[in-house]
C-alpha atoms as a PDB file:
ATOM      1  CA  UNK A   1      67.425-147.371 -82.416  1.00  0.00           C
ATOM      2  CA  UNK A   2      64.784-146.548 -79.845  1.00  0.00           C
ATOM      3  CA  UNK A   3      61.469-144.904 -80.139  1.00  0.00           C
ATOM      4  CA  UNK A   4      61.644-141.253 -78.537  1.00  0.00           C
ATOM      5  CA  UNK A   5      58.262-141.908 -77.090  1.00  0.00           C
ATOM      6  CA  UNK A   6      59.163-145.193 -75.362  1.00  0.00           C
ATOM      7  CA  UNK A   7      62.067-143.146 -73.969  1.00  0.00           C
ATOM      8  CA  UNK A   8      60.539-140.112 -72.853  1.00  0.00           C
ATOM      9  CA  UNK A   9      57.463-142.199 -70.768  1.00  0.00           C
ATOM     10  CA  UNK A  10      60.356-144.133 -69.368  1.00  0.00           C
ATOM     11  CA  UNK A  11      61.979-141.158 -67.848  1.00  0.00           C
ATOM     12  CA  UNK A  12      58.686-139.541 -66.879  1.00  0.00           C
ATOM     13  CA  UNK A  13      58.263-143.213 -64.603  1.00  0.00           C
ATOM     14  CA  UNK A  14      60.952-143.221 -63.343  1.00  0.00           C
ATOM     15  CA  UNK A  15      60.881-139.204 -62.456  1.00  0.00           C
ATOM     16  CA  UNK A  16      57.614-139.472 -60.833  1.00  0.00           C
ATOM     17  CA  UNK A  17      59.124-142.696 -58.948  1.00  0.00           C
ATOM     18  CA  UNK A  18      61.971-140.440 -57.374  1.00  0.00           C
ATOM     19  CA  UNK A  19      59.537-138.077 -56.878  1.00  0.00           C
ATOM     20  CA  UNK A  20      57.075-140.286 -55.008  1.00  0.00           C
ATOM     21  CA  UNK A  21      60.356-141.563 -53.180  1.00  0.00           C
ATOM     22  CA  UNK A  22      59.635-145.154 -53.881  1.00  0.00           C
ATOM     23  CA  UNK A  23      61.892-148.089 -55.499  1.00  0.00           C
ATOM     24  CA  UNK A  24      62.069-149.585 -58.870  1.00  0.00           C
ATOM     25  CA  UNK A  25      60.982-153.201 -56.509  1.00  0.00           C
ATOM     26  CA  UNK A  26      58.434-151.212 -54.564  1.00  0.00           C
ATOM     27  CA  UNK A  27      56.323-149.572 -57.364  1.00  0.00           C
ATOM     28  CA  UNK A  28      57.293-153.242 -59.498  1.00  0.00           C
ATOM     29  CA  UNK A  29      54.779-154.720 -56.528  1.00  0.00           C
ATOM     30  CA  UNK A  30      52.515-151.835 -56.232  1.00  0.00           C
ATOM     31  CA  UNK A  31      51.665-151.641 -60.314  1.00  0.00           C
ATOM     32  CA  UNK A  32      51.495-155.507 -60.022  1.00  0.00           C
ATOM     33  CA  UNK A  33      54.299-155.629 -62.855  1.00  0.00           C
ATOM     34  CA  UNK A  34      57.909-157.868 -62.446  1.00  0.00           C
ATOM     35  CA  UNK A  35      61.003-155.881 -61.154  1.00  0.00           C
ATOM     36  CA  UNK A  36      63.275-156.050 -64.185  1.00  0.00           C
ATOM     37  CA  UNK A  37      60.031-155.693 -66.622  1.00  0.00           C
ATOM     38  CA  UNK A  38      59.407-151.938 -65.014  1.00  0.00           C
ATOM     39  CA  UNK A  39      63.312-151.649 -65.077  1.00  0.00           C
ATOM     40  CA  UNK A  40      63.439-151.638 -68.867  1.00  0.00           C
ATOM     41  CA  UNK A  41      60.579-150.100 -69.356  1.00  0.00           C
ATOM     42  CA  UNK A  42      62.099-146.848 -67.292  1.00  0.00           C
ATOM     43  CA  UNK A  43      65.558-147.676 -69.717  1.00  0.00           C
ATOM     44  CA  UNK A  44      63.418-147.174 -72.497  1.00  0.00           C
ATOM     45  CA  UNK A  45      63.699-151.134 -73.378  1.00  0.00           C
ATOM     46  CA  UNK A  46      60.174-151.771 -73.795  1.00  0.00           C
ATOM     47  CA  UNK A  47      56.770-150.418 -74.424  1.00  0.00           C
ATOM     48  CA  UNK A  48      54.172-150.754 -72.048  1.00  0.00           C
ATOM     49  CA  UNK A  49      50.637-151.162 -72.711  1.00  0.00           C
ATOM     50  CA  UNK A  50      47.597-148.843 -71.377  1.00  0.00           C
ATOM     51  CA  UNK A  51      46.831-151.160 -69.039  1.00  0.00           C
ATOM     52  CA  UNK A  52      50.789-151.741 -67.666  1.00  0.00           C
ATOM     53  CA  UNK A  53      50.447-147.741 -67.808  1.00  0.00           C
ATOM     54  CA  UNK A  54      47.265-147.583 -65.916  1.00  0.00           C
ATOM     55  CA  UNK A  55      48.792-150.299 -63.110  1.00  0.00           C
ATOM     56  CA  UNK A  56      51.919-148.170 -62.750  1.00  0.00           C
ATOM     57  CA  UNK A  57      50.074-144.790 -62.683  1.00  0.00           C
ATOM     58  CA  UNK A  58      47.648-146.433 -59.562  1.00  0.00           C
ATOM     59  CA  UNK A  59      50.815-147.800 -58.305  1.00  0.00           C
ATOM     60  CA  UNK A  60      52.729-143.750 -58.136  1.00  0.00           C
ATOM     61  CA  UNK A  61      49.406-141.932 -57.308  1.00  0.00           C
ATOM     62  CA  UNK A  62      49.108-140.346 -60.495  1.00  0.00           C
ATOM     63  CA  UNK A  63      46.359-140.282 -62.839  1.00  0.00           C
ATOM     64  CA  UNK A  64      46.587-142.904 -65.905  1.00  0.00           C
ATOM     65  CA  UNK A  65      45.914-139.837 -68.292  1.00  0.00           C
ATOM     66  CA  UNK A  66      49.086-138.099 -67.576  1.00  0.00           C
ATOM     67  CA  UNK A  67      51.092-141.531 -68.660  1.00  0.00           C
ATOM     68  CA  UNK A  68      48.871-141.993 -71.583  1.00  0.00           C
ATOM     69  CA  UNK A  69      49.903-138.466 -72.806  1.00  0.00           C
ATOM     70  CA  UNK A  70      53.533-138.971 -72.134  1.00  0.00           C
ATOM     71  CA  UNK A  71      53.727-142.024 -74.099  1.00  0.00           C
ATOM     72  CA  UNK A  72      51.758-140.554 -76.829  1.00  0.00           C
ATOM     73  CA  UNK A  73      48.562-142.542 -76.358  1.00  0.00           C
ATOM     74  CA  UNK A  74      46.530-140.059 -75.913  1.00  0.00           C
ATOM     75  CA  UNK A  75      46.404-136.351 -77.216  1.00  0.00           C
ATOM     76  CA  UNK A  76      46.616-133.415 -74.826  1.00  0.00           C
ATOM     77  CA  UNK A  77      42.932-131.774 -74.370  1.00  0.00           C
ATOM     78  CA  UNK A  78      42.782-129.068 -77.174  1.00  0.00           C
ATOM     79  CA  UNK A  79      40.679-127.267 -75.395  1.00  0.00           C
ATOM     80  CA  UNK A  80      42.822-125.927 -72.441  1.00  0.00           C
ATOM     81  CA  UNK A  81      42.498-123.085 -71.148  1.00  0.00           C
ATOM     82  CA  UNK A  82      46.206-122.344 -70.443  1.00  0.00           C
ATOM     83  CA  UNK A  83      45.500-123.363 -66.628  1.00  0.00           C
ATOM     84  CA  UNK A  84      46.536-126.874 -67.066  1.00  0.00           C
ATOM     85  CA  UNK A  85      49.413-126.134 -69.658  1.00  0.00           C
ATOM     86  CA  UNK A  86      50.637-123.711 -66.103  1.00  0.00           C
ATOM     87  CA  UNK A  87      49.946-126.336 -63.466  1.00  0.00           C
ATOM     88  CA  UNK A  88      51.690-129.479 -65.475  1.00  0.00           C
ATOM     89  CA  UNK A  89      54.623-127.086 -66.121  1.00  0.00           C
ATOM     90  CA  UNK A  90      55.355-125.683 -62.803  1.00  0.00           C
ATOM     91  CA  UNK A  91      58.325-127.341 -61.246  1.00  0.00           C
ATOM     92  CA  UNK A  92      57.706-126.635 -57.898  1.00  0.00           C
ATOM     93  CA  UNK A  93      54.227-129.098 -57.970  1.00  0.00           C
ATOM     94  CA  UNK A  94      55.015-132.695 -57.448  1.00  0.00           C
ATOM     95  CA  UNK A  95      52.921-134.961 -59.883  1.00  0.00           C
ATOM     96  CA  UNK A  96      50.518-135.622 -57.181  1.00  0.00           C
ATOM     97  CA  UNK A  97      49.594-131.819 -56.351  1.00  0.00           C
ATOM     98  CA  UNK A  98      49.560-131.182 -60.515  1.00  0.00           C
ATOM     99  CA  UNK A  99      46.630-133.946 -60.550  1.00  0.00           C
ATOM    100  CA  UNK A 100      44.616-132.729 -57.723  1.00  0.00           C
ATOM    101  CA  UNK A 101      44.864-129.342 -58.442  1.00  0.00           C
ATOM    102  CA  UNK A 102      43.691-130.215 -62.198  1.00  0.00           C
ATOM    103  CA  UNK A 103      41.113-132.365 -60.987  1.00  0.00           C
ATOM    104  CA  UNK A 104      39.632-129.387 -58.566  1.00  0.00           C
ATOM    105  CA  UNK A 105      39.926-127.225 -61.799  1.00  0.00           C
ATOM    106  CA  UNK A 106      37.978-129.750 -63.679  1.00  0.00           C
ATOM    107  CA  UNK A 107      35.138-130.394 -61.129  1.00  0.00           C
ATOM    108  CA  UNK A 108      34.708-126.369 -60.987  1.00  0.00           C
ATOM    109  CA  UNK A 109      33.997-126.201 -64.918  1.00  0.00           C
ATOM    110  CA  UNK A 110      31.779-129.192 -64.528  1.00  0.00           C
ATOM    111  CA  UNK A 111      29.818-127.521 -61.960  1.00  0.00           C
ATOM    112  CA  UNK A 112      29.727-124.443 -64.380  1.00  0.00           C
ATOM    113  CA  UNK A 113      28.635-126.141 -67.036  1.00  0.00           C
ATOM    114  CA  UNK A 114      26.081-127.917 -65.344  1.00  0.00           C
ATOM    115  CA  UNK A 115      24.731-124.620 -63.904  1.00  0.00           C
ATOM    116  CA  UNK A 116      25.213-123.213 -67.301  1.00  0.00           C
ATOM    117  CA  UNK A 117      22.648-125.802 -68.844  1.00  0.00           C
ATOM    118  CA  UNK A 118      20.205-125.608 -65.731  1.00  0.00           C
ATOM    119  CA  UNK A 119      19.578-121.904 -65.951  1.00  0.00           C
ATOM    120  CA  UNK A 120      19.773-122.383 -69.921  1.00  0.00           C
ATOM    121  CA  UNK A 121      16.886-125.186 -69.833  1.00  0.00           C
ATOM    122  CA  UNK A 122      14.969-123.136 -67.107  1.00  0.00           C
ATOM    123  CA  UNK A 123      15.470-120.211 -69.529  1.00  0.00           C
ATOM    124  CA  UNK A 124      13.759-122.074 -72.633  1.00  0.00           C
ATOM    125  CA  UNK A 125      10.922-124.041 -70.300  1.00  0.00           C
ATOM    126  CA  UNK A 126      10.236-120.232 -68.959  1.00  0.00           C
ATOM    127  CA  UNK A 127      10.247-118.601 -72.995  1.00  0.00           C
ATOM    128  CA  UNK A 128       7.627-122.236 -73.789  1.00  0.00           C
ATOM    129  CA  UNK A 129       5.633-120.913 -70.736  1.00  0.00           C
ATOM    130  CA  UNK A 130       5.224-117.733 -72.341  1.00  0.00           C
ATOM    131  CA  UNK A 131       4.741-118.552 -75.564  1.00  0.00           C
ATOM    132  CA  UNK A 132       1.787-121.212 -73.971  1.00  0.00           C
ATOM    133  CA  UNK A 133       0.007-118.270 -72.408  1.00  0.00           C
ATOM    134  CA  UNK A 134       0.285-116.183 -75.146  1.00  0.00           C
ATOM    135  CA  UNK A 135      -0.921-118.311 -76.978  1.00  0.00           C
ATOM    136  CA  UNK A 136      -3.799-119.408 -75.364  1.00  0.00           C
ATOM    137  CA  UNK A 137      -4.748-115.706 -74.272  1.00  0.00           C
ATOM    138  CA  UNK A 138      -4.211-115.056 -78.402  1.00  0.00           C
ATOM    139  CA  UNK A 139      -6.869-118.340 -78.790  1.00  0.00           C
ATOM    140  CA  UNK A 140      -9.215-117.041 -76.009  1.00  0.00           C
ATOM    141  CA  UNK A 141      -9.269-113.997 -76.778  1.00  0.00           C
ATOM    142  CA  UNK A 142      -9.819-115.079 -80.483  1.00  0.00           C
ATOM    143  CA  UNK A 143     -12.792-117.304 -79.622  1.00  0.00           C
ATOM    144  CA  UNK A 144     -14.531-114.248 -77.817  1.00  0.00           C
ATOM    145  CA  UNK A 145     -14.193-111.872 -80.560  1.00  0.00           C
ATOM    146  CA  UNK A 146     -15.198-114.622 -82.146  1.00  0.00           C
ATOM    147  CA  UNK A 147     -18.311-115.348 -80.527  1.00  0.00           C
ATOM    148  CA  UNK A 148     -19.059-111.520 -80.335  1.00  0.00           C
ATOM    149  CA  UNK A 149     -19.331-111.771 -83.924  1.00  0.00           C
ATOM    150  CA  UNK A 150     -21.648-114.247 -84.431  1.00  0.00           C
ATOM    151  CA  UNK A 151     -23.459-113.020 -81.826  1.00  0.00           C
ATOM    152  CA  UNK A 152     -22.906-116.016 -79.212  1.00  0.00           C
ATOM    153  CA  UNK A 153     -23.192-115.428 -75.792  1.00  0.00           C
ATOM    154  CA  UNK A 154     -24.234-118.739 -74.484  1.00  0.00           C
ATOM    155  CA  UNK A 155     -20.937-118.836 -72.539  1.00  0.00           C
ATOM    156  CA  UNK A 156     -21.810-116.244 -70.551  1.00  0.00           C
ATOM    157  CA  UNK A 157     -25.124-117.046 -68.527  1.00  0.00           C
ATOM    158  CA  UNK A 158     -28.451-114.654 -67.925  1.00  0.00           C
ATOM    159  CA  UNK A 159     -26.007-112.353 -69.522  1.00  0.00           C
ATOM    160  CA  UNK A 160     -27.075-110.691 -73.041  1.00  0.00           C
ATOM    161  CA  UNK A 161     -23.862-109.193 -74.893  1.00  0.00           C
ATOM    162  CA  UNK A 162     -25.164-107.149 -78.160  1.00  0.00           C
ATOM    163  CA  UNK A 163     -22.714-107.721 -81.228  1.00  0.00           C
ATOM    164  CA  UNK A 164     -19.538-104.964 -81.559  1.00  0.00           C
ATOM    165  CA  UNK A 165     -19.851-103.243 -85.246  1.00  0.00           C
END
């Protein structure tokens, strides 16, 4: 009886082979892997390894990710905004577009985030620049009234300031 999983990443090889155009012997040399070993693996014969999955994703052009979540090695991001789900489901995409559009998609909400987190830390440095004046106008201006009380004006030269009642 054969694992489903082993199946399924099977056919997705050897769908994104067609795809791609290439031979069974040509992506065999490309992923660095023996002919009949990629054979069964696209049968559903064997299991491959992350790393045999990473050599054959280099060798189609295709990120190692994708494989990993076909054969169940890795979990779909949870946190998708539907915009992935519609690229890696569009028929019309080969494997190759899905990837670089998703990667473009990625490096946008990178840059997002990262400007996100700039303008938030500029945000806080700005409220700690306010709260630093504040508080040292609040301690100045404490220290004077302060002084006025006691009836110190040495601060202040040739200057005589009478006390405030």
């Amino acid at each position: 009886m054969r694992n489903e999983t082993v199946k399924s990443i099977g056919d997705y090889i050897r769908e994104q082979r067609e795809q791609a155009r290439i031979s069974v012997r040509q992506l065999a040399q490309a992923a660095g892997v023996s002919n009949p070993y990629l054979s069964q693996i696209e049968r559903g014969l064997r299991k491959p390894s992350a790393d045999i999955l990473q050599q054959i994703a280099k060798g189609l052009r295709i990120s190692a990710e994708a494989l990993y979540v076909q054969a169940g090695i890795l979990e779909d991001r949870p946190a998708d905004t539907g915009v992935r789900s519609a690229l890696l489901a569009d028929q019309e995409l080969s494997e190759r577009q899905k990837q670089v559009l998703i990667e473009i998609y990625e490096s946008f909400r990178k840059e997002n985030a990262a400007a996100a987190e700039a303008q938030a830390v500029a945000a806080t440095e700005a409220a700690d620049d306010t709260k630093t004046s504040k508080s040292s106008w609040s301690d100045a201006t404490a220290e004077a009234e302060q002084d006025e009380r006691s009836g110190d004006a040495n601060d202040v030269p040739d200057q005589t300031v009478p006390p405030i009642r």
